[in-house]
N, C-alpha and C. Protein backbone atom coordinates (compact mmCIF):
# COMPACT_ATOMS: atom_id res chain seq x y z
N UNK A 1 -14.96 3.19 -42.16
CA UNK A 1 -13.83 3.05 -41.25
C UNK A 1 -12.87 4.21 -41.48
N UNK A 2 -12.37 5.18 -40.28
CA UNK A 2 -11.41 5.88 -40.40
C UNK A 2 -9.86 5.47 -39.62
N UNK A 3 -8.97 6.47 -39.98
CA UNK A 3 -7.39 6.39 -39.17
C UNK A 3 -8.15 5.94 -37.82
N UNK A 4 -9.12 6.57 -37.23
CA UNK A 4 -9.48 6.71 -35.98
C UNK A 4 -9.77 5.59 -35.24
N UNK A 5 -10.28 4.50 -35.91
CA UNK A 5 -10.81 3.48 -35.78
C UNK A 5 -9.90 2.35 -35.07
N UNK A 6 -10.27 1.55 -34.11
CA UNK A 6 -9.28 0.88 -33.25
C UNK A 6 -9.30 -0.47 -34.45
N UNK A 7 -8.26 -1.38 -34.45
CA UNK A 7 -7.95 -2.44 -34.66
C UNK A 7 -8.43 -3.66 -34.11
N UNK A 8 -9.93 -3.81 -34.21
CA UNK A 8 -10.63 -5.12 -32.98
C UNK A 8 -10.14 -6.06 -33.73
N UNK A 9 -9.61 -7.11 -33.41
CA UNK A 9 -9.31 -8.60 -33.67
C UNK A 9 -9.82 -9.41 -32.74
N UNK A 10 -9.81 -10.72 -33.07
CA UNK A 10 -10.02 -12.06 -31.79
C UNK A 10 -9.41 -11.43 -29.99
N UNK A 11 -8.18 -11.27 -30.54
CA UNK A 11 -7.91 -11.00 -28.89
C UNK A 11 -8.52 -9.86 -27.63
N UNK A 12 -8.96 -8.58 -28.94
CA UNK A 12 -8.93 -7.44 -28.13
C UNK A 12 -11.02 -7.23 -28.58
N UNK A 13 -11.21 -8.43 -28.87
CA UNK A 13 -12.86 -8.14 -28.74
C UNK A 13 -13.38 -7.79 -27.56
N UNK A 14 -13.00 -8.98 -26.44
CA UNK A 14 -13.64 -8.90 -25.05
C UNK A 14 -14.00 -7.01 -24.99
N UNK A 15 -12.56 -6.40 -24.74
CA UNK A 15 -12.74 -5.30 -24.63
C UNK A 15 -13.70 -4.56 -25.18
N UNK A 16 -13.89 -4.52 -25.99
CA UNK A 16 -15.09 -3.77 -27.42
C UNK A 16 -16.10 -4.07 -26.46
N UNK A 17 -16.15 -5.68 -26.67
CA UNK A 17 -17.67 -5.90 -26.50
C UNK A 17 -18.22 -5.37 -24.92
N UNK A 18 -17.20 -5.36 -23.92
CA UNK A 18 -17.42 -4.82 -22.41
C UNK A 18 -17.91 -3.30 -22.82
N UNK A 19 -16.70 -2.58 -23.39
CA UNK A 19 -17.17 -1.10 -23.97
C UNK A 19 -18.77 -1.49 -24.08
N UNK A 20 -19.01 -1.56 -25.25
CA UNK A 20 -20.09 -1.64 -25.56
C UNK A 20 -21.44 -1.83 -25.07
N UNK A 21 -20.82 -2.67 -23.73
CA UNK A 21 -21.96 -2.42 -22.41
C UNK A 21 -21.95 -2.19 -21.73
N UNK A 22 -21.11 -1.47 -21.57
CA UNK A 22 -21.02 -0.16 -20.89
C UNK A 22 -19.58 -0.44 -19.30
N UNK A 23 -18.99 -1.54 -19.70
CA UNK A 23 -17.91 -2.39 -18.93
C UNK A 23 -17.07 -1.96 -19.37
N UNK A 24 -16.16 -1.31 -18.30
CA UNK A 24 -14.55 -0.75 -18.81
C UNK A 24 -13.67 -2.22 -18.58
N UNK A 25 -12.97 -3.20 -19.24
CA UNK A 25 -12.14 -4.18 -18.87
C UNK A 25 -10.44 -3.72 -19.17
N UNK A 26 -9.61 -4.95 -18.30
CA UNK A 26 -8.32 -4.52 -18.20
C UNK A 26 -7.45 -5.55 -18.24
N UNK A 27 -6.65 -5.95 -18.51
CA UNK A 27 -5.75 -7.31 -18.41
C UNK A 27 -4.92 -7.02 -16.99
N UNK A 28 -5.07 -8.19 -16.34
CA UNK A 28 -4.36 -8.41 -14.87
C UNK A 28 -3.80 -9.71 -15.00
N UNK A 29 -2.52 -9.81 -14.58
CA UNK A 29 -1.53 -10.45 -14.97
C UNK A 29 -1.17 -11.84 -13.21
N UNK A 30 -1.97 -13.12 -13.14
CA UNK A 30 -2.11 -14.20 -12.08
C UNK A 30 -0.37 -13.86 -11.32
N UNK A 31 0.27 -13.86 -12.42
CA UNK A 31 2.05 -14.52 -11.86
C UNK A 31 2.34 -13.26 -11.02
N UNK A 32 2.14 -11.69 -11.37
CA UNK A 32 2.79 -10.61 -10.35
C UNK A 32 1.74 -10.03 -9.74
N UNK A 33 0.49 -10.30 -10.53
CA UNK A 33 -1.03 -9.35 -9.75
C UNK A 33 -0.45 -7.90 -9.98
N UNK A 34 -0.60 -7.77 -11.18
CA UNK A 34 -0.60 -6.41 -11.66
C UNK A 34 -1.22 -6.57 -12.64
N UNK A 35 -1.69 -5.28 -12.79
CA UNK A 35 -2.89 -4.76 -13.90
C UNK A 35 -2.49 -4.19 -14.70
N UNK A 36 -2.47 -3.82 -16.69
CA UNK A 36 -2.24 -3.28 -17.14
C UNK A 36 -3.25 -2.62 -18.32
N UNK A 37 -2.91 -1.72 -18.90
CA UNK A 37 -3.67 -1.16 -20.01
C UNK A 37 -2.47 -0.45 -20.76
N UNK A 38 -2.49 -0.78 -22.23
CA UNK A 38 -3.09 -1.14 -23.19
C UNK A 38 -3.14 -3.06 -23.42
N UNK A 39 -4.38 -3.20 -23.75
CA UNK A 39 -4.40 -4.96 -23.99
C UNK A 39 -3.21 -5.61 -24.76
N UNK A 40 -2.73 -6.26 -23.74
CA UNK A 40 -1.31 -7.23 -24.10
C UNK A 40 -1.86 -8.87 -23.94
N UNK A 41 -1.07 -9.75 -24.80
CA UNK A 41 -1.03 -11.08 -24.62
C UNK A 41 -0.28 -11.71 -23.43
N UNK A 42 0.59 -10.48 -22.74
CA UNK A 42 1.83 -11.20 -21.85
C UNK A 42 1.84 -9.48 -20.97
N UNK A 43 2.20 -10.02 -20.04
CA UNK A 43 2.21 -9.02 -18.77
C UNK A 43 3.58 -8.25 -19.19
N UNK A 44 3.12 -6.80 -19.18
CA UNK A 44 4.72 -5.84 -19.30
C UNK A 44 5.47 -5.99 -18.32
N UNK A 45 5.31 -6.43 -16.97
CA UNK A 45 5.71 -6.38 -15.79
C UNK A 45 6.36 -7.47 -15.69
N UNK A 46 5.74 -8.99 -15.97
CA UNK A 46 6.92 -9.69 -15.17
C UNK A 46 7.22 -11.08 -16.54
N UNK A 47 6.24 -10.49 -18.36
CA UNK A 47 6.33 -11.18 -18.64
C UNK A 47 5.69 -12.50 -18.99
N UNK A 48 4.91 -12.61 -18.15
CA UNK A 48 4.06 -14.26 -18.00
C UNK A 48 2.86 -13.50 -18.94
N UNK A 49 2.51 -15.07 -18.98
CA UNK A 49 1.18 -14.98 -20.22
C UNK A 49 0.02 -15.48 -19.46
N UNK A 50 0.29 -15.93 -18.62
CA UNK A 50 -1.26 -15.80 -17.67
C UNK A 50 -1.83 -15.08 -17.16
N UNK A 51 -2.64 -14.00 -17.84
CA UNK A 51 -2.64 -12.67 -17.87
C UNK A 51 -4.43 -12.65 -18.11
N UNK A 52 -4.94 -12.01 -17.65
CA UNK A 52 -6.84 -12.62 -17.97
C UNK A 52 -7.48 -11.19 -17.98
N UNK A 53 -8.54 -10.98 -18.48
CA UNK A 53 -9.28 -9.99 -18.41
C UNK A 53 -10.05 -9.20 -17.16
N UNK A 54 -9.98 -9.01 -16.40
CA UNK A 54 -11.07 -8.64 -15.29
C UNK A 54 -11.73 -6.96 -15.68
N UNK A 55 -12.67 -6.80 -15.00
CA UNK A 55 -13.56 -6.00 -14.35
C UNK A 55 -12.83 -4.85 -13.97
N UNK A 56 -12.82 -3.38 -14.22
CA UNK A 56 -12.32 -2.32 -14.14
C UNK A 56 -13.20 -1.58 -13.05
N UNK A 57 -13.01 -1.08 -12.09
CA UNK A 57 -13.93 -0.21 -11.46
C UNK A 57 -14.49 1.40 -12.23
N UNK A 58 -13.48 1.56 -12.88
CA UNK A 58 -14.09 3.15 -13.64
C UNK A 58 -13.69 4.00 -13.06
N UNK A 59 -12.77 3.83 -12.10
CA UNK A 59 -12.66 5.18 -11.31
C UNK A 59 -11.32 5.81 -11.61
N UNK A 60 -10.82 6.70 -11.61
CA UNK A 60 -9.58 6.96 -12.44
C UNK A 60 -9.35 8.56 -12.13
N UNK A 61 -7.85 9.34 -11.54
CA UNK A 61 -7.55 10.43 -11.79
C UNK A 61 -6.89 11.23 -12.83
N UNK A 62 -7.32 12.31 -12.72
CA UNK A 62 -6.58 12.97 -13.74
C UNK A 62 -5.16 13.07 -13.84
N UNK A 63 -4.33 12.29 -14.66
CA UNK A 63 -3.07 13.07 -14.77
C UNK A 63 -2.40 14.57 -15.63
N UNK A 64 -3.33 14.20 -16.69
CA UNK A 64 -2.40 15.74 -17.44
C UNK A 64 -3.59 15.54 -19.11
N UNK A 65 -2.98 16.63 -19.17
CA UNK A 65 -4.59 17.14 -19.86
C UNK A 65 -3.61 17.81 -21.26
N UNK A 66 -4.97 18.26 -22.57
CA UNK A 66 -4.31 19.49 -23.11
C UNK A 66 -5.92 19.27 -24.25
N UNK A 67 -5.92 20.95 -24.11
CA UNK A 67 -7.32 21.27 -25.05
C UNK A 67 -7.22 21.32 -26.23
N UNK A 68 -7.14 20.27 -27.29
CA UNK A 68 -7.13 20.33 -28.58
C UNK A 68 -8.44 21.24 -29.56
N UNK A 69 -7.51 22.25 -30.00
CA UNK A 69 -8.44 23.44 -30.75
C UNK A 69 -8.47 22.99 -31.91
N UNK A 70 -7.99 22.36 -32.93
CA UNK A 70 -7.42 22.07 -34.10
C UNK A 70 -7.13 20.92 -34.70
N UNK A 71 -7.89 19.83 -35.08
CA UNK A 71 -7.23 18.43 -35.37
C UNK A 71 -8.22 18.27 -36.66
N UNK A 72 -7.32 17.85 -37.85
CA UNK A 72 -8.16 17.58 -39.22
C UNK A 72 -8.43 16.41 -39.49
N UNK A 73 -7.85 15.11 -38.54
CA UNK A 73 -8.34 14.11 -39.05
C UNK A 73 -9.58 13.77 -38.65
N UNK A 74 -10.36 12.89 -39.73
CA UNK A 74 -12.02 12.45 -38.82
C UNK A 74 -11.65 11.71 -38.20
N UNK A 75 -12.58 11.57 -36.94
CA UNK A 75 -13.56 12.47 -36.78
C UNK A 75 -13.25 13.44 -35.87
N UNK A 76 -12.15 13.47 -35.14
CA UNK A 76 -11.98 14.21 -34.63
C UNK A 76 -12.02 16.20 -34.41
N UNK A 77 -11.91 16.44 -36.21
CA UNK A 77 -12.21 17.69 -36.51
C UNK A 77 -13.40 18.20 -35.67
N UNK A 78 -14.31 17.37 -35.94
CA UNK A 78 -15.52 17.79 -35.54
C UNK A 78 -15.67 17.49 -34.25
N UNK A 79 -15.38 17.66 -33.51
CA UNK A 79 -15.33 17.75 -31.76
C UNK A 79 -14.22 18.86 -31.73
N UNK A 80 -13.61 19.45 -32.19
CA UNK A 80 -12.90 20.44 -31.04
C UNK A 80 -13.51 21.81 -30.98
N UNK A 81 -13.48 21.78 -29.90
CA UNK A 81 -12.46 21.50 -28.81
C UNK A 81 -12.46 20.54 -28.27
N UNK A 82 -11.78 19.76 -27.82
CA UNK A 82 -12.10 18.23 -26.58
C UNK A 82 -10.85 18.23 -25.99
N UNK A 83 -10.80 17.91 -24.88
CA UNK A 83 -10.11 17.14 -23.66
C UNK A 83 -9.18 15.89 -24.09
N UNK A 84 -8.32 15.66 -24.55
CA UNK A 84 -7.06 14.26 -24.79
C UNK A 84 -6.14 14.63 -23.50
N UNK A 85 -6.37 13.36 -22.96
CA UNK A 85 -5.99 13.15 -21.49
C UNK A 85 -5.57 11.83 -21.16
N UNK A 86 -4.77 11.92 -20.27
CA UNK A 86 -4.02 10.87 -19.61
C UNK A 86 -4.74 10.58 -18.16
N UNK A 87 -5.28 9.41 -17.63
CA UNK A 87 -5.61 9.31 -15.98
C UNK A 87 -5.08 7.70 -15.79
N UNK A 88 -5.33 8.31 -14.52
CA UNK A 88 -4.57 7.12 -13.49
C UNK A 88 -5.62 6.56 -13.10
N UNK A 89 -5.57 5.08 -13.73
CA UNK A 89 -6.93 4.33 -13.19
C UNK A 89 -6.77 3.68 -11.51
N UNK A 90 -7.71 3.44 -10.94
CA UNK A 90 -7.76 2.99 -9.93
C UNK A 90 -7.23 1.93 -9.62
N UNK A 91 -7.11 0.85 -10.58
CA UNK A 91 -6.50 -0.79 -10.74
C UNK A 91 -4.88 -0.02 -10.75
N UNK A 92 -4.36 0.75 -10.95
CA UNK A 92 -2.78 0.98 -11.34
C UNK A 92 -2.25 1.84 -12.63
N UNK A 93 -3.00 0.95 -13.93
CA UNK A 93 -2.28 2.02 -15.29
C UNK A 93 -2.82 3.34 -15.49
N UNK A 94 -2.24 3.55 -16.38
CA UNK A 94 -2.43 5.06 -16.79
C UNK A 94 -2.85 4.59 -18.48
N UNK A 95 -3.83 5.83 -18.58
CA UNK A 95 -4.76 5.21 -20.02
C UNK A 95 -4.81 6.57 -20.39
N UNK A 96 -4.85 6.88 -22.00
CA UNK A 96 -4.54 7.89 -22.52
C UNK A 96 -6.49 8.03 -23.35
N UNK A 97 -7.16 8.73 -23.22
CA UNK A 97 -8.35 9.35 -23.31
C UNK A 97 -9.07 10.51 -23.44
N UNK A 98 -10.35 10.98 -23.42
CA UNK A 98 -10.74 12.07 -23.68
C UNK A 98 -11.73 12.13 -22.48
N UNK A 99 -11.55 13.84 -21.47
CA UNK A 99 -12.35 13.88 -20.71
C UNK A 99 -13.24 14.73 -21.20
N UNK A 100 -14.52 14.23 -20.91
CA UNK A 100 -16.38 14.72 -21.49
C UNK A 100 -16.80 15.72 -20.63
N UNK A 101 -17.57 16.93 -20.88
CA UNK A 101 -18.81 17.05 -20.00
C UNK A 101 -17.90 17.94 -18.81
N UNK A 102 -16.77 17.98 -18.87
CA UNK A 102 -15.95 19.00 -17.67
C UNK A 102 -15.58 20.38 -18.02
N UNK A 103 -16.11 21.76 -18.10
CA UNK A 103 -15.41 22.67 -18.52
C UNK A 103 -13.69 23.11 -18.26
N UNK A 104 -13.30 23.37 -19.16
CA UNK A 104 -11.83 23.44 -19.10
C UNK A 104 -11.16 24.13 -18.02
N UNK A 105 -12.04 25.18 -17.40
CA UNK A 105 -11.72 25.72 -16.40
C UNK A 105 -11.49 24.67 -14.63
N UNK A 106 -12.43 23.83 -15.08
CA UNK A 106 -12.58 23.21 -14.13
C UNK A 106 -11.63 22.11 -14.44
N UNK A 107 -11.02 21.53 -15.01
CA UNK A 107 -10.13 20.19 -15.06
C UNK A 107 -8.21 20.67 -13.95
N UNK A 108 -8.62 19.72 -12.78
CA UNK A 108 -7.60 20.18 -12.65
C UNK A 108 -7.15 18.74 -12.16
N UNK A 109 -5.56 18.35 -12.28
CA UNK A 109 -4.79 17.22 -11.79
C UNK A 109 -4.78 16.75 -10.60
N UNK A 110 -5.17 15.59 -10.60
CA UNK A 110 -5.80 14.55 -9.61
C UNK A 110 -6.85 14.37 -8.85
N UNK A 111 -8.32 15.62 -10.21
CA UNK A 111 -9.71 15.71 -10.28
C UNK A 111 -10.10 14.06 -9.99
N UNK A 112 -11.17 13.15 -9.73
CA UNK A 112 -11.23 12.40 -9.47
C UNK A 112 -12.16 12.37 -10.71
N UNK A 113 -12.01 11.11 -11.89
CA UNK A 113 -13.51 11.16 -12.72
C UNK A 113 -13.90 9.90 -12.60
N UNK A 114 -14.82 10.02 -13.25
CA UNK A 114 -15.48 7.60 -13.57
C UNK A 114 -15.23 7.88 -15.51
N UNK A 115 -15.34 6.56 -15.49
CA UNK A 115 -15.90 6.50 -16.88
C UNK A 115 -17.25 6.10 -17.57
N UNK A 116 -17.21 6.93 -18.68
CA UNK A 116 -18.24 6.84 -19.15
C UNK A 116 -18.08 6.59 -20.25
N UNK A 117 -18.87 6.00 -21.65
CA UNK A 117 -18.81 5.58 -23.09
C UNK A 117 -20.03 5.91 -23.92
N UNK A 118 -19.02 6.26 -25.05
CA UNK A 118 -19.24 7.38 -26.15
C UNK A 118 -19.80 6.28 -27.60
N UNK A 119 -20.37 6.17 -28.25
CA UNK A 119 -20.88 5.39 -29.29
C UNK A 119 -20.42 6.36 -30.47
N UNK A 120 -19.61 5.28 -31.25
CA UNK A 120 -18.80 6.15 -32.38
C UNK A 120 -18.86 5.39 -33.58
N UNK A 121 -20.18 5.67 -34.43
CA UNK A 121 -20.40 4.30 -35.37
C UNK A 121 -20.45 2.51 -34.61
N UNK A 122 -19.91 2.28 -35.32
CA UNK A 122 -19.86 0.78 -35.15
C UNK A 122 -19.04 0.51 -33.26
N UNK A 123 -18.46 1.39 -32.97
CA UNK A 123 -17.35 0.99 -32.11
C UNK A 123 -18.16 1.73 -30.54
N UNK A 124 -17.98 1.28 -29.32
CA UNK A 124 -18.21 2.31 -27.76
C UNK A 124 -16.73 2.62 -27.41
N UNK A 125 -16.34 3.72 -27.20
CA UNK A 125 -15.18 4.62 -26.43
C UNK A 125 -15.31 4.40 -25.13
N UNK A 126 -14.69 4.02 -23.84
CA UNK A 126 -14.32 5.05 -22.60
C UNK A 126 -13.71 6.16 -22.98
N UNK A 127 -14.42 6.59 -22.19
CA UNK A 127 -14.11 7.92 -21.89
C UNK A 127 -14.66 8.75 -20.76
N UNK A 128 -13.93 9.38 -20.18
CA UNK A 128 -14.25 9.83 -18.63
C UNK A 128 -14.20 11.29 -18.29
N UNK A 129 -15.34 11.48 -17.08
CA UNK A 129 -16.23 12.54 -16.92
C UNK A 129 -16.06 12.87 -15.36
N UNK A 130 -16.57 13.79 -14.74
CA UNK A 130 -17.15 13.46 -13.22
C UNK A 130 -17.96 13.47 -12.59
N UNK A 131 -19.03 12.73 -13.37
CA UNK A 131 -20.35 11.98 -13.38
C UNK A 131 -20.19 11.02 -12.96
N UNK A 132 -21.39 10.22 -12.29
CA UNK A 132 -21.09 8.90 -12.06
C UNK A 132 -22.28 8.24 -13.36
């Protein structure tokens, strides 16, 4: 296990385990019907806790980017250069990530990507490309 490593508990398994097959999931909130990301127990928006998991479409734009040349913690050292990026998912939030497989030349703001997932030891990543 590194720094890198997400915190799975009881609540935020679903997620993992969707990752893991290849299902991007999202918490959407019954009381305002809004969608959010990062996994909360209670809606940022209006509050209520009837808040449930659904089905993500994957589709998501680019908001803002930056090419990390340089990072010492694992594992990350060993990937740079890579893409740490912000996009605008299709459901509404904005999710902070790494875009794959796009040369840098080519990434430009409000590129359209999907997601795709990365197997990192024990754990699956989203992470998004513009592949389908």
């Amino acid at each position: 296990m590194t720094a890198a490593d997400p915190d799975i508990d009881a609540f935020t398994r679903p997620y993992w385990d969707a990752a893991a097959e290849g299902r991007l999931l999202l918490r959407h909130c019954a009381a305002c019907d809004r969608t959010h990301h990062y996994p909360r127990e209670f809606c940022p928006h209006c509050w209520s806790e009837d808040v449930r998991w659904e089905p993500a479409s994957g589709r998501a734009t680019l908001y803002t980017w930056s090419v990390v040349h340089r990072n010492d913690l694992p594992p990350f050292g060993e990937r740079v250069p890579y893409v740490a990026a912000v996009v605008d998912l299709a459901e509404g939030p904005r999710m902070m990530t790494e875009v794959v497989d796009v040369p840098e030349v080519e990434l430009r703001i409000g590129m359209e990507l999907t997601v795709a997932f990365r197997v990192e030891g024990d754990v699956t990543v989203p992470v998004f490309t513009t592949g389908t």
